[in-house]
PDB file of N, CA and C in Angstrom:
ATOM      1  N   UNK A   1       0.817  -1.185   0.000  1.00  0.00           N
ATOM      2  CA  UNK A   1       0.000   0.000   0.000  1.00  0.00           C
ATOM      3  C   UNK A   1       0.870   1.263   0.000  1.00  0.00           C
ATOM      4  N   UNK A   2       2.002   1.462   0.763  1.00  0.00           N
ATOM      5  CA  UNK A   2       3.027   2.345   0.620  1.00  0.00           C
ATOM      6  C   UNK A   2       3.469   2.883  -0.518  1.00  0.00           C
ATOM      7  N   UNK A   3       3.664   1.391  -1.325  1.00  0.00           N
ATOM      8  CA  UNK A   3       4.523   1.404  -2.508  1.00  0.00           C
ATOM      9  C   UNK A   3       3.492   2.145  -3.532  1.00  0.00           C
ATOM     10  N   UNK A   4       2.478   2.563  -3.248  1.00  0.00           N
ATOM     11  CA  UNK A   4       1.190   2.797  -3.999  1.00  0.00           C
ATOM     12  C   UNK A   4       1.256   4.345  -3.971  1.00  0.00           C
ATOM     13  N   UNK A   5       1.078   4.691  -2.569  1.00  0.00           N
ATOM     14  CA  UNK A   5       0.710   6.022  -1.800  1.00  0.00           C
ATOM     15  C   UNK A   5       2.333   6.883  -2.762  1.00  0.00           C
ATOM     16  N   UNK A   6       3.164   6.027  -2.579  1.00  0.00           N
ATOM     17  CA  UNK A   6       4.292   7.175  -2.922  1.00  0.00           C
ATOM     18  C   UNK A   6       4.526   7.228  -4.069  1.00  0.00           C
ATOM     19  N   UNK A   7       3.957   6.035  -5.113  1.00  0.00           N
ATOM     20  CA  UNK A   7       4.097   6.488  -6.410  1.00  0.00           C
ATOM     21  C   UNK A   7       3.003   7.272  -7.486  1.00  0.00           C
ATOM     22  N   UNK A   8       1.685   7.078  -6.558  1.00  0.00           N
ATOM     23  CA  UNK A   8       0.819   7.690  -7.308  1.00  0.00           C
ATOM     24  C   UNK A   8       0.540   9.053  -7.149  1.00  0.00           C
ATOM     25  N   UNK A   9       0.528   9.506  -5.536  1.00  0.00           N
ATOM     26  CA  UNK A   9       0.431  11.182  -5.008  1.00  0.00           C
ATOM     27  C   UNK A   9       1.525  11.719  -5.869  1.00  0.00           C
ATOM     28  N   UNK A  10       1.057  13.282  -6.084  1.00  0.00           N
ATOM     29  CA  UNK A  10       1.542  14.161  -7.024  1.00  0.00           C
ATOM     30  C   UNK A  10       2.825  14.484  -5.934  1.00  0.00           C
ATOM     31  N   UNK A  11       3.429  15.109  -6.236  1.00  0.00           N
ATOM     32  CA  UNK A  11       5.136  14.915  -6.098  1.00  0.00           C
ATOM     33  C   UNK A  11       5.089  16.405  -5.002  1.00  0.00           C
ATOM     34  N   UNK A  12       4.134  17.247  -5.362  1.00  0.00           N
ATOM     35  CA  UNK A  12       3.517  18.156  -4.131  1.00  0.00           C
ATOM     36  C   UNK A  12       3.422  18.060  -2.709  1.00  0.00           C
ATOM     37  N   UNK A  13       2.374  16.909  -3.221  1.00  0.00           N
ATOM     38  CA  UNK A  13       1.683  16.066  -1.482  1.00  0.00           C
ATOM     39  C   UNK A  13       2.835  15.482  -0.943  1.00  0.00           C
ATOM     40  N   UNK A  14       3.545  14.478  -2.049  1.00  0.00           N
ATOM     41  CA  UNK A  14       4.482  13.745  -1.492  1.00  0.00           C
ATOM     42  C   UNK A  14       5.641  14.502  -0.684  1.00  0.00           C
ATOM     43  N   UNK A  15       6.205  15.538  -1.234  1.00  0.00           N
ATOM     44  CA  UNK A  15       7.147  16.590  -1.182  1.00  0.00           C
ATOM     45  C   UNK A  15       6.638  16.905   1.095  1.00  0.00           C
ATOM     46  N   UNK A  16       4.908  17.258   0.916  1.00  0.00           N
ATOM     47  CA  UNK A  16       4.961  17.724   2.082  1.00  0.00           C
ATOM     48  C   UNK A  16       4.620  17.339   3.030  1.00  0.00           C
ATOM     49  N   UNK A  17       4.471  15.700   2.449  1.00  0.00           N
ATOM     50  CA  UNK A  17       4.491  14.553   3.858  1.00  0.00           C
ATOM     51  C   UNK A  17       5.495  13.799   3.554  1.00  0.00           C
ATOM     52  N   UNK A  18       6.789  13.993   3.329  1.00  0.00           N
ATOM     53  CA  UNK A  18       7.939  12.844   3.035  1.00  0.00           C
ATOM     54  C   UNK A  18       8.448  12.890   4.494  1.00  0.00           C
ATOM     55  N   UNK A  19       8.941  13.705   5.304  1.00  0.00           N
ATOM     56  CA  UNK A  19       9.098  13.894   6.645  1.00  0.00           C
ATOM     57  C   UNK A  19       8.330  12.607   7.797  1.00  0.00           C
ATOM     58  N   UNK A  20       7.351  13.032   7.441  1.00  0.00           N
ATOM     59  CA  UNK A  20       6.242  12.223   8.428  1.00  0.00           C
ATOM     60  C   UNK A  20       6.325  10.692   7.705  1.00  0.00           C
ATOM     61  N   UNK A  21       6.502  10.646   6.660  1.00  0.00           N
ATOM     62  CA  UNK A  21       6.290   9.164   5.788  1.00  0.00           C
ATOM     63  C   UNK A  21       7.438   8.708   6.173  1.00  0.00           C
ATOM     64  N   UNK A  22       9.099   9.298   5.971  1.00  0.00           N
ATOM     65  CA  UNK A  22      10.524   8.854   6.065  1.00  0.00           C
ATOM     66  C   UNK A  22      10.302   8.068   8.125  1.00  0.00           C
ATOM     67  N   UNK A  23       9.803   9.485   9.186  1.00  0.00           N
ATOM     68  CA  UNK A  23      10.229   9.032  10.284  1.00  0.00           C
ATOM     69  C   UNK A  23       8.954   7.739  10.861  1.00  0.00           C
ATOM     70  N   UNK A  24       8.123   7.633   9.837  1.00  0.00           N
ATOM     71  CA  UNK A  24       7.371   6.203  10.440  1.00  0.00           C
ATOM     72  C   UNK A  24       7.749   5.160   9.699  1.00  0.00           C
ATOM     73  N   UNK A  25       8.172   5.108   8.876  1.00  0.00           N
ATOM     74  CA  UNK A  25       9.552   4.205   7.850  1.00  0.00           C
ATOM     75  C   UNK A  25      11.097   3.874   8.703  1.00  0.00           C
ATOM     76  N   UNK A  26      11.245   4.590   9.116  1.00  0.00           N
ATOM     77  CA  UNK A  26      12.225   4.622  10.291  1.00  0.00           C
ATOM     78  C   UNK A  26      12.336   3.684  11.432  1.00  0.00           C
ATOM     79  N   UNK A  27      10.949   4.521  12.106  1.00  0.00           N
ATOM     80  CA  UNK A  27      10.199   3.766  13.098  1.00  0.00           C
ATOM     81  C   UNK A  27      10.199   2.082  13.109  1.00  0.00           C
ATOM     82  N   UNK A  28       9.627   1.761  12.070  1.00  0.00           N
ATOM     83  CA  UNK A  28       9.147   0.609  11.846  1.00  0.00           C
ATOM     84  C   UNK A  28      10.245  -0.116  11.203  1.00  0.00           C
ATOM     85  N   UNK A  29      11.319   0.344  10.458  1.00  0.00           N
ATOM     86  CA  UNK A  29      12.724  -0.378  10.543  1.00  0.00           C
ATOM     87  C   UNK A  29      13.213  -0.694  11.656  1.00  0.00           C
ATOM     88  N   UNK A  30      13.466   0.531  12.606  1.00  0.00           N
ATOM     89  CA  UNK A  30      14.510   0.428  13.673  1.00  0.00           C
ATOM     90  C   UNK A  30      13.858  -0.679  14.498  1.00  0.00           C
ATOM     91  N   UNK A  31      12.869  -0.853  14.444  1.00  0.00           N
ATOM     92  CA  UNK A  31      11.523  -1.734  15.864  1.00  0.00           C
ATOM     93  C   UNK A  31      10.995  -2.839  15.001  1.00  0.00           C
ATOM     94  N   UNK A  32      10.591  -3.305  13.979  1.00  0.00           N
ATOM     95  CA  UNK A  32       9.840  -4.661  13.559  1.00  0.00           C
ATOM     96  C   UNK A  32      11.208  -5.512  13.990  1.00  0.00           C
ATOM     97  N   UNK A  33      11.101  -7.018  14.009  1.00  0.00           N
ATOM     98  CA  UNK A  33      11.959  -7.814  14.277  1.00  0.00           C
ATOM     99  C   UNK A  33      11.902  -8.804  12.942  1.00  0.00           C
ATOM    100  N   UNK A  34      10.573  -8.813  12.090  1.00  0.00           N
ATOM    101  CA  UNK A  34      10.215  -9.457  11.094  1.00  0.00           C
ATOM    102  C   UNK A  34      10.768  -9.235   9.849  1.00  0.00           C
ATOM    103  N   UNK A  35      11.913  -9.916   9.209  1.00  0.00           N
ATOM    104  CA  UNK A  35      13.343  -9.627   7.625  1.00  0.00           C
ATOM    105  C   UNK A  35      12.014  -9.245   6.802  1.00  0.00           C
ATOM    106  N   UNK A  36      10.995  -9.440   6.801  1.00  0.00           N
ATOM    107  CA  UNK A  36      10.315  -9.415   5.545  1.00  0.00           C
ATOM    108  C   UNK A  36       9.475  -7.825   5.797  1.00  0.00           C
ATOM    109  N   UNK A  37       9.062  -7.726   6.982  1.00  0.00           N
ATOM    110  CA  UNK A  37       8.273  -6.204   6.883  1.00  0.00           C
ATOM    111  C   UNK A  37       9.811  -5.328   6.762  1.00  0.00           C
ATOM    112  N   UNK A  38      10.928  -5.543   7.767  1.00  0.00           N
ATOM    113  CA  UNK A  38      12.251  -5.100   7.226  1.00  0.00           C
ATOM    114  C   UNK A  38      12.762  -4.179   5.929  1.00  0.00           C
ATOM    115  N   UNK A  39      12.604  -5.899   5.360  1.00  0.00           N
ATOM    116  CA  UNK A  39      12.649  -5.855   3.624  1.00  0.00           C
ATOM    117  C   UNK A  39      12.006  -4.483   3.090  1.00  0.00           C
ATOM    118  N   UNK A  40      10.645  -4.901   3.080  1.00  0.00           N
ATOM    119  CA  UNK A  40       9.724  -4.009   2.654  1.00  0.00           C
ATOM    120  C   UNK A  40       9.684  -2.493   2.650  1.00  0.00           C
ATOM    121  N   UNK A  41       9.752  -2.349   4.027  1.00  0.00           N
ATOM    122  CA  UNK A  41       9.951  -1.131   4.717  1.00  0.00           C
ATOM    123  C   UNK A  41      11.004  -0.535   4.623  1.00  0.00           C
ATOM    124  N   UNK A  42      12.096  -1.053   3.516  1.00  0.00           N
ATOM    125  CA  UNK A  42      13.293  -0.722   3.225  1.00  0.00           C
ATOM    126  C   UNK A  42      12.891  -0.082   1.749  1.00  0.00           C
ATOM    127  N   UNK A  43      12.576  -0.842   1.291  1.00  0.00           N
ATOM    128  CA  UNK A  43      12.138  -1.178  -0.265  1.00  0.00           C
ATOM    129  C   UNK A  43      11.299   0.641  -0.376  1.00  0.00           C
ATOM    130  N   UNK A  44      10.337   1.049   0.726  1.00  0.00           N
ATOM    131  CA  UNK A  44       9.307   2.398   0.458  1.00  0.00           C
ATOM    132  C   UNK A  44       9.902   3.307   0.634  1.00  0.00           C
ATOM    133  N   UNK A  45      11.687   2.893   1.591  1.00  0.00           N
ATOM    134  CA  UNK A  45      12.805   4.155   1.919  1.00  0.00           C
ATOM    135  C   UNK A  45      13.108   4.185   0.527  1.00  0.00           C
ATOM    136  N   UNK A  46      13.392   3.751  -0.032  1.00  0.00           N
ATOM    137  CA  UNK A  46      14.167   4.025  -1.402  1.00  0.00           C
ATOM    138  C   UNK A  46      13.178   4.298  -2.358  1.00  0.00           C
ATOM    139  N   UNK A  47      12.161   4.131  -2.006  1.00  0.00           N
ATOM    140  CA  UNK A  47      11.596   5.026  -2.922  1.00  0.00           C
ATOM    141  C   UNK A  47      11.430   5.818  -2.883  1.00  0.00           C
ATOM    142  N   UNK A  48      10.907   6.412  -1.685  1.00  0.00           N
ATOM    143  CA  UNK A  48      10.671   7.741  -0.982  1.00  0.00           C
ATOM    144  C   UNK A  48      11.847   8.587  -1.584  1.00  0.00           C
ATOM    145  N   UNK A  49      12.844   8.098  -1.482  1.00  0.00           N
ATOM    146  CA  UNK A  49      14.345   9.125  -1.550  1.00  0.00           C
ATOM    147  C   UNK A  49      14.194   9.119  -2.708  1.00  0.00           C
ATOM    148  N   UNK A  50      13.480   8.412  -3.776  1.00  0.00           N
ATOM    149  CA  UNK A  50      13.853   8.340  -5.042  1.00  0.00           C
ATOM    150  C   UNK A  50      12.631   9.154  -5.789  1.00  0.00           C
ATOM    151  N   UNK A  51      11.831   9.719  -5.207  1.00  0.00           N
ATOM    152  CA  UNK A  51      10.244  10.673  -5.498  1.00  0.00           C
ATOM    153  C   UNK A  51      10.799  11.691  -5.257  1.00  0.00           C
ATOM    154  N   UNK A  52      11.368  12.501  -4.203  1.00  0.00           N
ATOM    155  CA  UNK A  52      10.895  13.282  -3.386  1.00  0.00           C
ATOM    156  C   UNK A  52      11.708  14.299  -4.062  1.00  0.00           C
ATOM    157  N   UNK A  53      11.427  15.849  -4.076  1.00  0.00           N
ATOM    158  CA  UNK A  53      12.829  16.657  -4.198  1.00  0.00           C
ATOM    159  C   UNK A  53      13.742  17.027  -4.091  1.00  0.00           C
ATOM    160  N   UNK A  54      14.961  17.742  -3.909  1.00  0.00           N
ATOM    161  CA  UNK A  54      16.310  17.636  -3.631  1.00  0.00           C
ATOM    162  C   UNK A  54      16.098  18.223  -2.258  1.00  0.00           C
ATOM    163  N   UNK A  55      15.234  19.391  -1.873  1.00  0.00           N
ATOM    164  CA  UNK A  55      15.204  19.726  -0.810  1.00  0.00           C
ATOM    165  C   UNK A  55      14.445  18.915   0.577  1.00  0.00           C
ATOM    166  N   UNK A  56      13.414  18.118  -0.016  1.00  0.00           N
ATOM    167  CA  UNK A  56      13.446  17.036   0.805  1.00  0.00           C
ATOM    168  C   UNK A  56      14.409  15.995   1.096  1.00  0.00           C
ATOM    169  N   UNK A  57      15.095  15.444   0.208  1.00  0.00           N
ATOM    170  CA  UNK A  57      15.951  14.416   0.410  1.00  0.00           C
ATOM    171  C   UNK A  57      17.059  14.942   1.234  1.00  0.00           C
ATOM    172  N   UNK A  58      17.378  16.537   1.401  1.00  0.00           N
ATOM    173  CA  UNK A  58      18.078  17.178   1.990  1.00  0.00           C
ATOM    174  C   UNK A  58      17.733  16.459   3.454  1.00  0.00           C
ATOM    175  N   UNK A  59      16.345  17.138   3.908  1.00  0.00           N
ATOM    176  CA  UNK A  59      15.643  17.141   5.271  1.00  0.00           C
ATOM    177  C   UNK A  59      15.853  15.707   5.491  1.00  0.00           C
ATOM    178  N   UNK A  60      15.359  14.465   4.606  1.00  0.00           N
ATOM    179  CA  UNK A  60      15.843  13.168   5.018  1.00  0.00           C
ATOM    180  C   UNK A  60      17.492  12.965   5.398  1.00  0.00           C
ATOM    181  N   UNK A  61      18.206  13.278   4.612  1.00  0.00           N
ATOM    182  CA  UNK A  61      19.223  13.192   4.947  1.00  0.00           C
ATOM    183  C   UNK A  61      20.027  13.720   6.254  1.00  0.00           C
ATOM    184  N   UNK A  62      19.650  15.107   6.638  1.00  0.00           N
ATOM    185  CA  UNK A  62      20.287  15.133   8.039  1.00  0.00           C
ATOM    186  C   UNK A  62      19.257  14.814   9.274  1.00  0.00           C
ATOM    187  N   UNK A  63      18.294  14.221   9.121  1.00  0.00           N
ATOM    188  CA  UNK A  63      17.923  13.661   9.944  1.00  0.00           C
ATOM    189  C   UNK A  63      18.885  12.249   9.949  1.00  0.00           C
ATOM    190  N   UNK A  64      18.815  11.981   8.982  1.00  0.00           N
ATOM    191  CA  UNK A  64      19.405  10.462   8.773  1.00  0.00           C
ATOM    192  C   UNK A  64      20.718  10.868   9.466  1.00  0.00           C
ATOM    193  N   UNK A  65      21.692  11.316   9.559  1.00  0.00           N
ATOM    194  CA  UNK A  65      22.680  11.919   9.636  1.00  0.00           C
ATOM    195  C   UNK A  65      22.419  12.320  11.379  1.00  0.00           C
ATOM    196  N   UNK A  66      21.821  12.586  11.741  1.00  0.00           N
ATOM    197  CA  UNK A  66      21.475  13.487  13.177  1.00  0.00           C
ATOM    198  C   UNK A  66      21.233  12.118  13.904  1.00  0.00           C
ATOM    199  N   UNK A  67      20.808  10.996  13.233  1.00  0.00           N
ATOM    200  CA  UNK A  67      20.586   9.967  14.539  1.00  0.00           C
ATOM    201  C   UNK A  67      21.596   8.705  14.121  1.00  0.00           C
ATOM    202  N   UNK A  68      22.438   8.860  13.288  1.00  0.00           N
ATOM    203  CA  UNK A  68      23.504   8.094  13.153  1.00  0.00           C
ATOM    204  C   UNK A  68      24.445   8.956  13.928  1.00  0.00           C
ATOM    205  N   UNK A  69      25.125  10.196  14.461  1.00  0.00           N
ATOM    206  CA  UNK A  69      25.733  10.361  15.236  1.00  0.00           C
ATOM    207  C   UNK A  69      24.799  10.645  16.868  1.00  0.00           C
ATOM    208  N   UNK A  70      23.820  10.399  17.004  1.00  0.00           N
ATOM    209  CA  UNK A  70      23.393  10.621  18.254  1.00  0.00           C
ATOM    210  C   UNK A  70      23.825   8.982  19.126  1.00  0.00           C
ATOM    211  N   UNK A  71      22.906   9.284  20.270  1.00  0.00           N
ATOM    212  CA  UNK A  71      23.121   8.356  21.362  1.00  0.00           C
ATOM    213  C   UNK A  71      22.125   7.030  21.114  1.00  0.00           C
ATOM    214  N   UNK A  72      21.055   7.339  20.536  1.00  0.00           N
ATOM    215  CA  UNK A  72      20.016   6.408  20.412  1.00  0.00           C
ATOM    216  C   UNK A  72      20.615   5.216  19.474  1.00  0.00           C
ATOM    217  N   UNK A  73      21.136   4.302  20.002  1.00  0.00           N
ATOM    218  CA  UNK A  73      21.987   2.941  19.299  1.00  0.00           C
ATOM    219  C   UNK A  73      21.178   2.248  18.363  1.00  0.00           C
ATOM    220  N   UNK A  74      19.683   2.106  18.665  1.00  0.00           N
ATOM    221  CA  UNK A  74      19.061   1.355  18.038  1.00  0.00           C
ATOM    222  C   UNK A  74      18.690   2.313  16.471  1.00  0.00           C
ATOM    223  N   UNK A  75      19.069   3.401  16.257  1.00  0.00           N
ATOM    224  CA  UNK A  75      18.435   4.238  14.748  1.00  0.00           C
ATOM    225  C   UNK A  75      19.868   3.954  13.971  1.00  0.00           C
ATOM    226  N   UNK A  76      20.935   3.949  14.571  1.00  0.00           N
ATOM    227  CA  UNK A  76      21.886   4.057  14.371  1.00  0.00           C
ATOM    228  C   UNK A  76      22.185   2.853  12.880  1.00  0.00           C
ATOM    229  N   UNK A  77      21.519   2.175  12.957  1.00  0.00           N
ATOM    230  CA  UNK A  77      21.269   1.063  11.718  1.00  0.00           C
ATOM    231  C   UNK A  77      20.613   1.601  10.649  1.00  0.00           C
ATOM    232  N   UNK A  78      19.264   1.892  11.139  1.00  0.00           N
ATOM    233  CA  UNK A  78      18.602   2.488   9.983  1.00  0.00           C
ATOM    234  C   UNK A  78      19.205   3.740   9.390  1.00  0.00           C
ATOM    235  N   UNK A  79      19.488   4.609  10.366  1.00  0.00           N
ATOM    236  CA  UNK A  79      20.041   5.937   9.544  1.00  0.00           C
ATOM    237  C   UNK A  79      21.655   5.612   8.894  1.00  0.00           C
ATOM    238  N   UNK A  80      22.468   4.396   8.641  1.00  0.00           N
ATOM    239  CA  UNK A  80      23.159   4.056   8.410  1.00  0.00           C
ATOM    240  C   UNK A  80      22.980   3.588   6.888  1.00  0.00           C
ATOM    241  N   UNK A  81      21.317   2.807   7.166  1.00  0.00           N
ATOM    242  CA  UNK A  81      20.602   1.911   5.491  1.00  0.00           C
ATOM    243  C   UNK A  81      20.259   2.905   4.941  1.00  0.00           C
ATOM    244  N   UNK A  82      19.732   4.113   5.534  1.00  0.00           N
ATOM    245  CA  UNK A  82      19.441   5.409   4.242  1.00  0.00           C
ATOM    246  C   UNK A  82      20.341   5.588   3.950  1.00  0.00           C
ATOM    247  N   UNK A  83      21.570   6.120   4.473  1.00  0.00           N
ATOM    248  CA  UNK A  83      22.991   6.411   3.653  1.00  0.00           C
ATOM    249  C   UNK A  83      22.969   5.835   2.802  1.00  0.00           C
ATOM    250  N   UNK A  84      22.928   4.962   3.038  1.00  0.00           N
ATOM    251  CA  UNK A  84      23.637   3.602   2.086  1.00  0.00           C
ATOM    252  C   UNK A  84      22.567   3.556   0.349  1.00  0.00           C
ATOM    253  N   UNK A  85      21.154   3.944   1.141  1.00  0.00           N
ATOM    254  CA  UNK A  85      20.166   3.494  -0.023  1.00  0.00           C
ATOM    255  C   UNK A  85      20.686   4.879  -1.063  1.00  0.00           C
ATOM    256  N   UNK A  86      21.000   6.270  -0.338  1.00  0.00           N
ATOM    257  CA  UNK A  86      20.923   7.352  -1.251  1.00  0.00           C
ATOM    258  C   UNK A  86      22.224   7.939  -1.847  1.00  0.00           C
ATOM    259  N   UNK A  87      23.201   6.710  -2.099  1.00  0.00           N
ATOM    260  CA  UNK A  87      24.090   6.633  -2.457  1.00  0.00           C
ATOM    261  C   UNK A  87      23.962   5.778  -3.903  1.00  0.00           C
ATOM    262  N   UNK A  88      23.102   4.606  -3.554  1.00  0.00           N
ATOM    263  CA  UNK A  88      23.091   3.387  -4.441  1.00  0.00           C
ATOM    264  C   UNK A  88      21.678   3.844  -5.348  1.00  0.00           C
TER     265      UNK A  88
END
């Protein structure tokens, strides 16, 4: 359903809920225990990064960036797999 929401909304909408879409994408990386919602939930990051505008992908990015050097150990993965996705 994700994979739906982010490819069909106009690049507007998407643009001004990518924030809220990226940190419950996050969420649900850093916390499911299940490889396959994982997977998935990996799969809507890269898309997301791959819709959105430069100035959003900005805002994703130092967030991504802000909790790979913080204290919270457990984001520290995920904001590690966005790097990684918005590179590749």
């Amino acid at each position: 359903m994700l994979h739906a929401i982010i490819m069909k909304f106009p690049a507007s909408i998407l643009d001004e809920q990518s924030q809220t879409i990226f940190v419950h994408l996050v969420v649900c990386l850093a916390n499911d225990h299940d490889n396959k919602v994982r997977s998935m939930t990996g799969a809507s990051i890269k898309l997301l990064i791959g819709r959105v505008s430069s100035r959003s992908l900005k805002s994703i990015l130092e967030y991504s960036v802000s909790w790979y050097v913080g204290e919270k150990q457990h984001l520290w993965s995920a904001a590690a797999q966005v790097k990684l996705w918005t590179l590749f």
